[in-house]
PDB file of N, CA and C in Angstrom:
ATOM      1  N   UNK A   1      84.738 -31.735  47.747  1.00  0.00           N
ATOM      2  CA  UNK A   1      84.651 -30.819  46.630  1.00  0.00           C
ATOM      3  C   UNK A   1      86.069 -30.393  46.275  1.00  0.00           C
ATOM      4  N   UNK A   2      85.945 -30.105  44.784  1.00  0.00           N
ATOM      5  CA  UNK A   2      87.914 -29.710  44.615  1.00  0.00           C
ATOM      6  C   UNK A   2      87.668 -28.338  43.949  1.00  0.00           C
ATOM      7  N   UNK A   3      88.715 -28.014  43.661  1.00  0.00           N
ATOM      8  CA  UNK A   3      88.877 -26.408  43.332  1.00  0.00           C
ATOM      9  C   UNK A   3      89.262 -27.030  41.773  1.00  0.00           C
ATOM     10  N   UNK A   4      89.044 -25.651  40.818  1.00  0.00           N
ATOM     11  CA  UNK A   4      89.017 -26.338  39.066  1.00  0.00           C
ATOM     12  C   UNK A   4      89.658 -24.867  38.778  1.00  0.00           C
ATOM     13  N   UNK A   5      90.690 -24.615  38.158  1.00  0.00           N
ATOM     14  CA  UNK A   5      91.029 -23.359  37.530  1.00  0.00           C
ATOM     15  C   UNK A   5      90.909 -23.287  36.662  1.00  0.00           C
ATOM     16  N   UNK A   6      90.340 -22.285  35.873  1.00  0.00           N
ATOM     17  CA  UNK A   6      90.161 -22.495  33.901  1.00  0.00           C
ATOM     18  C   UNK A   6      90.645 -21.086  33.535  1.00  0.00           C
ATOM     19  N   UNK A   7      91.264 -21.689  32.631  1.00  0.00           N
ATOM     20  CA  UNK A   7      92.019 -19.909  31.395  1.00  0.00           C
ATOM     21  C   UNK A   7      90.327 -19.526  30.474  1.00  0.00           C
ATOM     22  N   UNK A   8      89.900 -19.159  30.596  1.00  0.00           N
ATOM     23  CA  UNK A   8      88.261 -18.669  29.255  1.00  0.00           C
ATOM     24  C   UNK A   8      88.655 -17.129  29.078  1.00  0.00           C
ATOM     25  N   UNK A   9      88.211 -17.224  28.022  1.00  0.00           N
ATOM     26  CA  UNK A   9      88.248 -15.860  27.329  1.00  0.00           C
ATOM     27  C   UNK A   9      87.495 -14.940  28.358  1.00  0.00           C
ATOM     28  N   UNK A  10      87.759 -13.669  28.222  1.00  0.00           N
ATOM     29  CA  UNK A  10      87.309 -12.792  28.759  1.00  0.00           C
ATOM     30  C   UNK A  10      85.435 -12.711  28.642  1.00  0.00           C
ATOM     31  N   UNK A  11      85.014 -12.522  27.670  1.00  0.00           N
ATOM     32  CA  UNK A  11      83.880 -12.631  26.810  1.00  0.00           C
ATOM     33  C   UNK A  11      83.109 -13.747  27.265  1.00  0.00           C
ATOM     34  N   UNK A  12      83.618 -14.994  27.360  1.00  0.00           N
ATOM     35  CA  UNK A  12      83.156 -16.165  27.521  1.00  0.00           C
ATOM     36  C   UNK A  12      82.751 -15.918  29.481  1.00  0.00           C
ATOM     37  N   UNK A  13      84.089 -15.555  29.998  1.00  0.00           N
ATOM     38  CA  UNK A  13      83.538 -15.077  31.693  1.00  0.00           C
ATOM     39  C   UNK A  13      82.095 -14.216  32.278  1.00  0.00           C
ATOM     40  N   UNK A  14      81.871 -13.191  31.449  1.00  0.00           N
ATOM     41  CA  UNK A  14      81.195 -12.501  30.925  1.00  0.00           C
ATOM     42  C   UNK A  14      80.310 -13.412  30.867  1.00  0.00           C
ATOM     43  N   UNK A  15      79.476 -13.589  29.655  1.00  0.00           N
ATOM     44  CA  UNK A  15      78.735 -13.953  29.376  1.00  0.00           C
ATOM     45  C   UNK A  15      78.158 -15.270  30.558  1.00  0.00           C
ATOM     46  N   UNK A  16      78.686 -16.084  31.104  1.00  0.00           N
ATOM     47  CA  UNK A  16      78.389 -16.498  32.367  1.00  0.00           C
ATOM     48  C   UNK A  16      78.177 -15.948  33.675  1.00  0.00           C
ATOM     49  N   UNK A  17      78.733 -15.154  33.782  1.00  0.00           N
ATOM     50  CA  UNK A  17      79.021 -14.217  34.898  1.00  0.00           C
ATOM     51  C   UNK A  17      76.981 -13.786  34.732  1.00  0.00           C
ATOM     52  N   UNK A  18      76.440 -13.231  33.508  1.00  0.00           N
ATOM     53  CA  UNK A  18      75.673 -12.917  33.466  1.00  0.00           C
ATOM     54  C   UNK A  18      74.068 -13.185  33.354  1.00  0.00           C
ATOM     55  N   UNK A  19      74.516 -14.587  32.838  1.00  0.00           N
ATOM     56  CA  UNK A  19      73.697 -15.673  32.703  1.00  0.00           C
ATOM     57  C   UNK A  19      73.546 -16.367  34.010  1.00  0.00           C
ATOM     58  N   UNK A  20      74.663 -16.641  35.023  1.00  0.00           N
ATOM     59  CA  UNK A  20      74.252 -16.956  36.374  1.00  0.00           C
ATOM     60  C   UNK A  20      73.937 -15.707  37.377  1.00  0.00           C
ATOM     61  N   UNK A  21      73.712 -14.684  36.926  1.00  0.00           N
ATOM     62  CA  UNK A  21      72.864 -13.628  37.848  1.00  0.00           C
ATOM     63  C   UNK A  21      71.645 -13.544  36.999  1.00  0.00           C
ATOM     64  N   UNK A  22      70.972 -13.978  36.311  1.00  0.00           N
ATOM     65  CA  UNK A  22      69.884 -14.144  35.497  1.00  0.00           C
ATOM     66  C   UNK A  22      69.455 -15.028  35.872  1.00  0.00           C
ATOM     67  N   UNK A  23      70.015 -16.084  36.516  1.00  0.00           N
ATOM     68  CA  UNK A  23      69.326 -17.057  37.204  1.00  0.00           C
ATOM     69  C   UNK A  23      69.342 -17.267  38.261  1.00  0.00           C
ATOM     70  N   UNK A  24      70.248 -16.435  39.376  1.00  0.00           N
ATOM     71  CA  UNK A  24      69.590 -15.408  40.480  1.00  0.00           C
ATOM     72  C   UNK A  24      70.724 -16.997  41.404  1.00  0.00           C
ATOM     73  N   UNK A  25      71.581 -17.352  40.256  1.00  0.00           N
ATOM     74  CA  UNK A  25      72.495 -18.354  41.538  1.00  0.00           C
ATOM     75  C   UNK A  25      74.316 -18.080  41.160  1.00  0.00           C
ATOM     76  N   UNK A  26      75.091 -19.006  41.572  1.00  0.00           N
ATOM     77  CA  UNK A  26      76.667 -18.253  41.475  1.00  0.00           C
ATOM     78  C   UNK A  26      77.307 -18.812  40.391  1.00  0.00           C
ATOM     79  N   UNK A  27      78.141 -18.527  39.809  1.00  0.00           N
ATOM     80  CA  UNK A  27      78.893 -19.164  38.760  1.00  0.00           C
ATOM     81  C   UNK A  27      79.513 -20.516  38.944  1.00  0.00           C
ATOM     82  N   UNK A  28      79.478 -20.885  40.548  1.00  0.00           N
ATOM     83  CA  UNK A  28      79.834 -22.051  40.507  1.00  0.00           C
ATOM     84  C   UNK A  28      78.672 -22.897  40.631  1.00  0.00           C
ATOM     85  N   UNK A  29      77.554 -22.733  40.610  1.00  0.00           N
ATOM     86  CA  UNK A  29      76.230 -23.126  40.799  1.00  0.00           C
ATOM     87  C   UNK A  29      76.048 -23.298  38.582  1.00  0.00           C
ATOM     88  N   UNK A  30      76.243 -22.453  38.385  1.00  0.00           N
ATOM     89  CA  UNK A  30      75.747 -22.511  36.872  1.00  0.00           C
ATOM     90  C   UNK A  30      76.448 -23.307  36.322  1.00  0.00           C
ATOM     91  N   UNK A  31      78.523 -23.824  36.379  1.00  0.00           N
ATOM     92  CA  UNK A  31      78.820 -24.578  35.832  1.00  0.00           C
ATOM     93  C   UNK A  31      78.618 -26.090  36.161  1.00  0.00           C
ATOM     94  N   UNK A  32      78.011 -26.092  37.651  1.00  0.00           N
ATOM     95  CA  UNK A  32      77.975 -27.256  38.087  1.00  0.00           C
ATOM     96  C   UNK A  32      76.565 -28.034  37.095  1.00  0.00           C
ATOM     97  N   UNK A  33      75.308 -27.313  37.011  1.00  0.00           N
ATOM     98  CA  UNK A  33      74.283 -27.028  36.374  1.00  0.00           C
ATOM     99  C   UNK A  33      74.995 -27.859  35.109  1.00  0.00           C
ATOM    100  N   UNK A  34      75.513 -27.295  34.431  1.00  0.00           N
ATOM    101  CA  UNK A  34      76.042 -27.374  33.165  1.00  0.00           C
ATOM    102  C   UNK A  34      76.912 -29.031  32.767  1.00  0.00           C
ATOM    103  N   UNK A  35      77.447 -29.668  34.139  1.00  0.00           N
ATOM    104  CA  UNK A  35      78.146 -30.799  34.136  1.00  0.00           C
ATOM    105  C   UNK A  35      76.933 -31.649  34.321  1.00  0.00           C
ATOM    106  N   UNK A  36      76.053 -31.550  35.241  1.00  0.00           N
ATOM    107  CA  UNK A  36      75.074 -32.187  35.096  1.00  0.00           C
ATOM    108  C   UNK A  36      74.276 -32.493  33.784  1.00  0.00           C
ATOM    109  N   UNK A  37      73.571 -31.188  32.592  1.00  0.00           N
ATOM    110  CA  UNK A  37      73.528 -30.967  31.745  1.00  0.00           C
ATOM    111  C   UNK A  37      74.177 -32.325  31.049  1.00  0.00           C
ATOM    112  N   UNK A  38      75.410 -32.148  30.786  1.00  0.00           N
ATOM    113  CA  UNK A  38      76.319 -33.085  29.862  1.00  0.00           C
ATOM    114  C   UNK A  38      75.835 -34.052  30.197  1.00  0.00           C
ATOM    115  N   UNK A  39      76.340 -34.429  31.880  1.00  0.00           N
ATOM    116  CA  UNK A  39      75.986 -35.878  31.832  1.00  0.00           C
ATOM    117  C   UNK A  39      74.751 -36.734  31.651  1.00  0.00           C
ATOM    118  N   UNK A  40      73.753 -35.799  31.596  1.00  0.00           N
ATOM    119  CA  UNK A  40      72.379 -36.111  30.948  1.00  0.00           C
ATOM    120  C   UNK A  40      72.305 -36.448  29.513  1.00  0.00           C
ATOM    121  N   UNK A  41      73.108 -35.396  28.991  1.00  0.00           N
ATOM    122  CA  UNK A  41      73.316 -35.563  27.396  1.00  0.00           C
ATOM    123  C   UNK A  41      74.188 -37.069  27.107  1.00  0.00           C
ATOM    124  N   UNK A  42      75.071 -36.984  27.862  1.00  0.00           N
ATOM    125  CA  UNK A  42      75.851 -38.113  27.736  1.00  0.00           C
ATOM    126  C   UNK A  42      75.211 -39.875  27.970  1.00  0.00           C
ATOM    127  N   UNK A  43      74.384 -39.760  28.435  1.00  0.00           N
ATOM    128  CA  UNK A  43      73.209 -40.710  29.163  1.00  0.00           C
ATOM    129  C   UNK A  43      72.615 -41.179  27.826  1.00  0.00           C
ATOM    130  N   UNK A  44      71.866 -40.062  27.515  1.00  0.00           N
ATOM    131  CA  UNK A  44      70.761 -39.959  26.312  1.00  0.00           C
ATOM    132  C   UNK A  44      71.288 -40.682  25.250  1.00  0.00           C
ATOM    133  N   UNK A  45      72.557 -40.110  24.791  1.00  0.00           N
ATOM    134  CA  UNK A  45      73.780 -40.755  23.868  1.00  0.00           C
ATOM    135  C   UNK A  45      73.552 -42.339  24.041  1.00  0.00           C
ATOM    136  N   UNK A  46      74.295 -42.810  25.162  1.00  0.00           N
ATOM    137  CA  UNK A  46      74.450 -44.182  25.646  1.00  0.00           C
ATOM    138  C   UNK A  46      73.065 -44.858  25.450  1.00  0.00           C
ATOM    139  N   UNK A  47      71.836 -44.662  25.748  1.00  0.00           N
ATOM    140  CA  UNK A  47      70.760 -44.991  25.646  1.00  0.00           C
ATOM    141  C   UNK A  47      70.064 -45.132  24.172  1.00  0.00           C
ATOM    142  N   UNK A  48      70.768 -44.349  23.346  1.00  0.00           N
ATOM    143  CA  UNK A  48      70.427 -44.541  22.266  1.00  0.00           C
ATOM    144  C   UNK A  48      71.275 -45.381  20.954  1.00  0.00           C
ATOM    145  N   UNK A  49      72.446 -45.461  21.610  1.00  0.00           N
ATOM    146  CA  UNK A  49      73.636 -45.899  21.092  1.00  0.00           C
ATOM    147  C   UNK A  49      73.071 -47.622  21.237  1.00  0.00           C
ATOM    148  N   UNK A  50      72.384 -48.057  22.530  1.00  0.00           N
ATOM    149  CA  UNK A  50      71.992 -49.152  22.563  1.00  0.00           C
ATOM    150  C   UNK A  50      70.997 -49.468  22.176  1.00  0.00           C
ATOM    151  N   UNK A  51      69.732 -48.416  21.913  1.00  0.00           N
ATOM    152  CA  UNK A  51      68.743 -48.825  21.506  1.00  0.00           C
ATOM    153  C   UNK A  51      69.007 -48.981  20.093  1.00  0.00           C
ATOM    154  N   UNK A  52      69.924 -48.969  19.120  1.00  0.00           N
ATOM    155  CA  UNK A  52      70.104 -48.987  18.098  1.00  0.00           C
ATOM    156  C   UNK A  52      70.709 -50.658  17.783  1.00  0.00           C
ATOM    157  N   UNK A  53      71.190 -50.806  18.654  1.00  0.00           N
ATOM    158  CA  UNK A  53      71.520 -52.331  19.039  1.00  0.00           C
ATOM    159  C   UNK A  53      70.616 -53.567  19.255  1.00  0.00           C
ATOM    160  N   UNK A  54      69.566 -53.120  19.882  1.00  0.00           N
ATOM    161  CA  UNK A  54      68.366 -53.890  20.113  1.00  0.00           C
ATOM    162  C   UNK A  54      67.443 -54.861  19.125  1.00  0.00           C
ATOM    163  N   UNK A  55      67.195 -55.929  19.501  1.00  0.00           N
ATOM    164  CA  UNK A  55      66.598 -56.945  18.959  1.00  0.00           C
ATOM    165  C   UNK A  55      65.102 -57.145  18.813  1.00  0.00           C
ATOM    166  N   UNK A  56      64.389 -57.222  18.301  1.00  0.00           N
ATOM    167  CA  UNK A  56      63.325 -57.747  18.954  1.00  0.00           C
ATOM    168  C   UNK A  56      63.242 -59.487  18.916  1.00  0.00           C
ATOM    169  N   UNK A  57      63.697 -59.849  18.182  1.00  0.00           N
ATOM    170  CA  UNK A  57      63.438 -61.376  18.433  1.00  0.00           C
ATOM    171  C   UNK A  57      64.084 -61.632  19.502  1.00  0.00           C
ATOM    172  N   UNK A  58      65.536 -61.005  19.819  1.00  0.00           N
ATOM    173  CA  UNK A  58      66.131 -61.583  21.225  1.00  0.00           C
ATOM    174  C   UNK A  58      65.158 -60.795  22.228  1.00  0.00           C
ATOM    175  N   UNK A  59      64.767 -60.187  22.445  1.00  0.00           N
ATOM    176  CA  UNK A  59      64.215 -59.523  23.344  1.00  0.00           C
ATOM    177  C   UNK A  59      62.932 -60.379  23.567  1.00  0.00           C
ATOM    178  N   UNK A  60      62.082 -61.169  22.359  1.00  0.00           N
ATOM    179  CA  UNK A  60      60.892 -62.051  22.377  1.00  0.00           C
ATOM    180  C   UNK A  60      61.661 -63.213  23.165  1.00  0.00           C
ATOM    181  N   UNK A  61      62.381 -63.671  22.723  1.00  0.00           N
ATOM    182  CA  UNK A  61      63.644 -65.092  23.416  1.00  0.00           C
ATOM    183  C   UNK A  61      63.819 -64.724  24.991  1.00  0.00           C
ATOM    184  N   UNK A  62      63.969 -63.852  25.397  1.00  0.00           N
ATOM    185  CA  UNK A  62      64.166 -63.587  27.044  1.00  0.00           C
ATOM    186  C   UNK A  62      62.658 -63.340  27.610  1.00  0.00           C
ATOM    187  N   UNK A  63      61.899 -63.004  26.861  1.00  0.00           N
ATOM    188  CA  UNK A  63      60.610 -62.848  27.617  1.00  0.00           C
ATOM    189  C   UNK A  63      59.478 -64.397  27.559  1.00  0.00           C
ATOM    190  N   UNK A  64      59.793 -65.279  26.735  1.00  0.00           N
ATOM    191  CA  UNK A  64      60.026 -66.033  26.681  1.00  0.00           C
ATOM    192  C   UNK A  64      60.110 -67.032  28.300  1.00  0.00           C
ATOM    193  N   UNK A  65      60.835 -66.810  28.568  1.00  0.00           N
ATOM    194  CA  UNK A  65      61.642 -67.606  29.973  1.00  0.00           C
ATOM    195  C   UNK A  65      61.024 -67.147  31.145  1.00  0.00           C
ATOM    196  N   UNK A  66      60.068 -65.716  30.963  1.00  0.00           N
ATOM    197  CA  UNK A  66      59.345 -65.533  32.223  1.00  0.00           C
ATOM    198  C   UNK A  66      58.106 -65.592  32.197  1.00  0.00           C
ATOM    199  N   UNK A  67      58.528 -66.513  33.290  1.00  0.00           N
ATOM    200  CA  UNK A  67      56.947 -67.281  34.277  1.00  0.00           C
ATOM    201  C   UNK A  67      55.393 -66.639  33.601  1.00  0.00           C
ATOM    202  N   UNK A  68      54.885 -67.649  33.356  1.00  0.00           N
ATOM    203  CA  UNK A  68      53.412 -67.324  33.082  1.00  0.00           C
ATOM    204  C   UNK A  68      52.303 -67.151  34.475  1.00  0.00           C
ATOM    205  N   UNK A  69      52.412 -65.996  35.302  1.00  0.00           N
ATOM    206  CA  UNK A  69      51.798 -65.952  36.606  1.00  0.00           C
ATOM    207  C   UNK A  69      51.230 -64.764  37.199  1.00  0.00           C
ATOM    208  N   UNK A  70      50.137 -65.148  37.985  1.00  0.00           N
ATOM    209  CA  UNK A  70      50.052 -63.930  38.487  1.00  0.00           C
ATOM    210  C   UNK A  70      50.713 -62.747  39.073  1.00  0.00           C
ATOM    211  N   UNK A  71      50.647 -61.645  39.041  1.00  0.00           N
ATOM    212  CA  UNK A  71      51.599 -60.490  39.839  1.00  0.00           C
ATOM    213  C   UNK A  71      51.031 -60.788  41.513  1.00  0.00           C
ATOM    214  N   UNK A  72      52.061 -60.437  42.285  1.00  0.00           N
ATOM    215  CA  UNK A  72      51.379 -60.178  43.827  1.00  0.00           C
ATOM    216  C   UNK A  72      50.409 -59.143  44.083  1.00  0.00           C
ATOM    217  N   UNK A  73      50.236 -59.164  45.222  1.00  0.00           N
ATOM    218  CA  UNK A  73      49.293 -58.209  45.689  1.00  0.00           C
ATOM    219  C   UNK A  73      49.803 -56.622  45.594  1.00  0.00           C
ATOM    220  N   UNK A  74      50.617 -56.360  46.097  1.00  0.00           N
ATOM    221  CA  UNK A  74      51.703 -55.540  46.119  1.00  0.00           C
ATOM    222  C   UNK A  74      51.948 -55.308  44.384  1.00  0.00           C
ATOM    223  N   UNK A  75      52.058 -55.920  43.264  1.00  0.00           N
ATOM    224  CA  UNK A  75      52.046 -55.424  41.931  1.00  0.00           C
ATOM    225  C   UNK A  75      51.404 -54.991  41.380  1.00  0.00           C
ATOM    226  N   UNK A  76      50.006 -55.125  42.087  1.00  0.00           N
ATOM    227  CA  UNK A  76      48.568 -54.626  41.335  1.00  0.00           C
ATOM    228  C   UNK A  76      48.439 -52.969  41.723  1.00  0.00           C
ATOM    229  N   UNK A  77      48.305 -52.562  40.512  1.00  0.00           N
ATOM    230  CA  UNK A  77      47.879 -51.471  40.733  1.00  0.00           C
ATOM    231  C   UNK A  77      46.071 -50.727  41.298  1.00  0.00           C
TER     232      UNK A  77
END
């Protein structure tokens, strides 16, 4: 784990400060919360950034190539 120093407005401290005793955990608990947050957001982004990319005929072309067969035992639900 590393140590992070940040300059934030007074107001802005505050307002966290208060929002992570509202949620009954520590300020370093709420920003960590919050990086996670992003990187979810950031995910979602990427995921959609590609689904915008997507084919369906190539996507018919690769499905295509797999095996016409039964699932195992173990696949069946």
């Amino acid at each position: 784990m590393s140590t992070l120093s940040l300059r934030i407005p007074n107001s802005l401290h505050e307002q966290i400060r208060q929002l992570a005793k509202r949620e009954g955990i520590s300020i370093n608990q709420f920003v960590a919360s919050a990086a996670e947050k992003m990187s979810a957001l950031l995910t979602e982004e990427y995921i959609e950034a590609r689904a915008k990319r997507a084919s369906l005929k190539k996507f018919q072309k690769v499905l295509k190539k797999v095996p016409d067969s039964e699932p195992e035992d173990y696949d069946r639900i």
